[in-house]
Protein backbone atom coordinates (compact mmCIF):
# COMPACT_ATOMS: atom_id res chain seq x y z
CA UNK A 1 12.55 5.65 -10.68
CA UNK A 2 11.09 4.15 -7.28
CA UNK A 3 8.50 5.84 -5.22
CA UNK A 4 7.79 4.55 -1.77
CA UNK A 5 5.06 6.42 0.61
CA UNK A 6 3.58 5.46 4.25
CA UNK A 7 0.19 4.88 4.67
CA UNK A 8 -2.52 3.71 7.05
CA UNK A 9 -5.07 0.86 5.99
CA UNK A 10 -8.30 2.65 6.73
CA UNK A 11 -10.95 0.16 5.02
CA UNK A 12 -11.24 -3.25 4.00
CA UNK A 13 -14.16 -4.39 2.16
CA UNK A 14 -15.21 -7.58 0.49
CA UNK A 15 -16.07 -7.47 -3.41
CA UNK A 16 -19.92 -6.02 -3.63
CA UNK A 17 -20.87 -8.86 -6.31
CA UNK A 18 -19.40 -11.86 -4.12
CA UNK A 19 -16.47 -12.46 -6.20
CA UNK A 20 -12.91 -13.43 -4.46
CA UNK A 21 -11.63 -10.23 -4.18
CA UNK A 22 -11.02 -7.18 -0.84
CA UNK A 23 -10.36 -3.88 -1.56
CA UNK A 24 -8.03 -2.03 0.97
CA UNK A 25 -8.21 1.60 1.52
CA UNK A 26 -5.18 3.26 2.57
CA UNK A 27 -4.75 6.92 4.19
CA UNK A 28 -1.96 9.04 4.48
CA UNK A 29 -0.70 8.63 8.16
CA UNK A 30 -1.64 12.33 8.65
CA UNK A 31 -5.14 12.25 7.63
CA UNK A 32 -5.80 8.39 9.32
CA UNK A 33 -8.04 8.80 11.77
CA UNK A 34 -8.95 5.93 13.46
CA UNK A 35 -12.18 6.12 16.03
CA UNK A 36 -14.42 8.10 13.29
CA UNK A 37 -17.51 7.33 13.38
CA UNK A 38 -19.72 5.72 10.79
CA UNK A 39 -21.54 7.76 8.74
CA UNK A 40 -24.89 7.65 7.67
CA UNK A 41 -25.60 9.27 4.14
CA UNK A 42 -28.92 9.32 4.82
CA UNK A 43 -28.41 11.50 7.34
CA UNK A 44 -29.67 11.18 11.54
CA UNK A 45 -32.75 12.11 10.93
CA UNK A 46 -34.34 9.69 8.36
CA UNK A 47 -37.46 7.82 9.69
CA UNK A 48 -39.60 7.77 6.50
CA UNK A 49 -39.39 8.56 2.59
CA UNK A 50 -40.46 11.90 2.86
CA UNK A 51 -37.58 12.96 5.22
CA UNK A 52 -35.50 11.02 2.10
CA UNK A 53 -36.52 12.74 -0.36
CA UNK A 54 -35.85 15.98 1.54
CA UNK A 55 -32.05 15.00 2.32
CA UNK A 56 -31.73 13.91 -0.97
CA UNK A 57 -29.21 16.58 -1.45
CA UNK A 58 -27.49 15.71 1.39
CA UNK A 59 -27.34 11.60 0.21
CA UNK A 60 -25.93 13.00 -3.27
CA UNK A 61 -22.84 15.03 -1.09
CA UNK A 62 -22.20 11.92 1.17
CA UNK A 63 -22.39 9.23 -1.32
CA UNK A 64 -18.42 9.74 -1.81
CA UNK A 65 -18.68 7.90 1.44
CA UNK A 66 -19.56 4.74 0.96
CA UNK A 67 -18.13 1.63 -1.11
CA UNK A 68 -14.68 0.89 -2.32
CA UNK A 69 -13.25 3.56 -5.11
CA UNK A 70 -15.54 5.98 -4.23
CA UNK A 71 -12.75 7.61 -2.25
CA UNK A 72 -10.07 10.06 -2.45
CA UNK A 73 -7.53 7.37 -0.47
CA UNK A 74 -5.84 5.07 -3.01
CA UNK A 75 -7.39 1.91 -2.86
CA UNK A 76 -6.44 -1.54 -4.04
CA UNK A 77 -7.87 -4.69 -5.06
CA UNK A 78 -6.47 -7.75 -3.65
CA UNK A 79 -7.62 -11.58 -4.64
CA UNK A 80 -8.35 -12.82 -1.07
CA UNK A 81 -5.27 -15.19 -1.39
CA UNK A 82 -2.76 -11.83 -1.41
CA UNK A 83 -5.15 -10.33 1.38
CA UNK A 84 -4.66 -13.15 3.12
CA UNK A 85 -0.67 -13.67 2.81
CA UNK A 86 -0.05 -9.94 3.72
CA UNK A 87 -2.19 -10.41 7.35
CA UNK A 88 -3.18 -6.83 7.07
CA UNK A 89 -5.42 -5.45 9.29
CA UNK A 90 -7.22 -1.44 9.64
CA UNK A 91 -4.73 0.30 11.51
CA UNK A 92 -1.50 -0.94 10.15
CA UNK A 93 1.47 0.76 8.87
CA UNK A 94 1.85 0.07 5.61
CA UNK A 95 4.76 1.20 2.85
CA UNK A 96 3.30 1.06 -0.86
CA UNK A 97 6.09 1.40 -3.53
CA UNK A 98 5.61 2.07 -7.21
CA UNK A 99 8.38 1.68 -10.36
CA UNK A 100 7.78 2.59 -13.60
CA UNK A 101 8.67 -0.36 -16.25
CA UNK A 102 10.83 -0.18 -18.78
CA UNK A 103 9.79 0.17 -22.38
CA UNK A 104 10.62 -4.06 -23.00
CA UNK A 105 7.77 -4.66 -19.88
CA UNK A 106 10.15 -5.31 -17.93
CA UNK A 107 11.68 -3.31 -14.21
């Protein structure tokens, strides 16, 4: 059985540790939206510690927000050579197709 869906990239990040590696974040086409702004899980407001510690809860609700797999949007890691063949770029159309293998490894 094949599955094939549409998506958007929305996100492409480098590897945190510096290794060779980008992971792409893809949305569904009706979700993408592409002029939101970034947000700050800090919130506006921060200008010291104390105004830190008191959105505290706020940084623990955002924090879904930020880095690669913290997300609700499939997202793949790519060694930069395949990120690099495909020529992707945020804002594409992309088609991502999955098929289970058969029980000998093989499709």
């Amino acid at each position: 059985m094949l599955m094939r869906r549409e998506f958007i990239v929305a996100r492409i990040e480098a590897s945190q540790d510096g290794s060779p590696y980008v992971y792409v974040t893809f949305n569904d086409p009706k979700e993408y939206k592409p002029d939101r702004p970034t947000m700050n899980p800090f919130g506006s407001n921060v200008t010291s510690i104390e105004d830190l510690m008191k959105n505290m809860p706020k940084v623990i609700t955002n924090i879904g927000f930020m880095g690669p797999g913290l997300t609700d949007s499939p997202t793949i890691k790519f060694s930069m050579h395949e990120y690099q063949d495909m020529g992707i770029k945020v804002g594409d159309k992309v088609y991502i197709e999955i098929q289970k293998a058969d029980a000998s490894g093989g499709i």
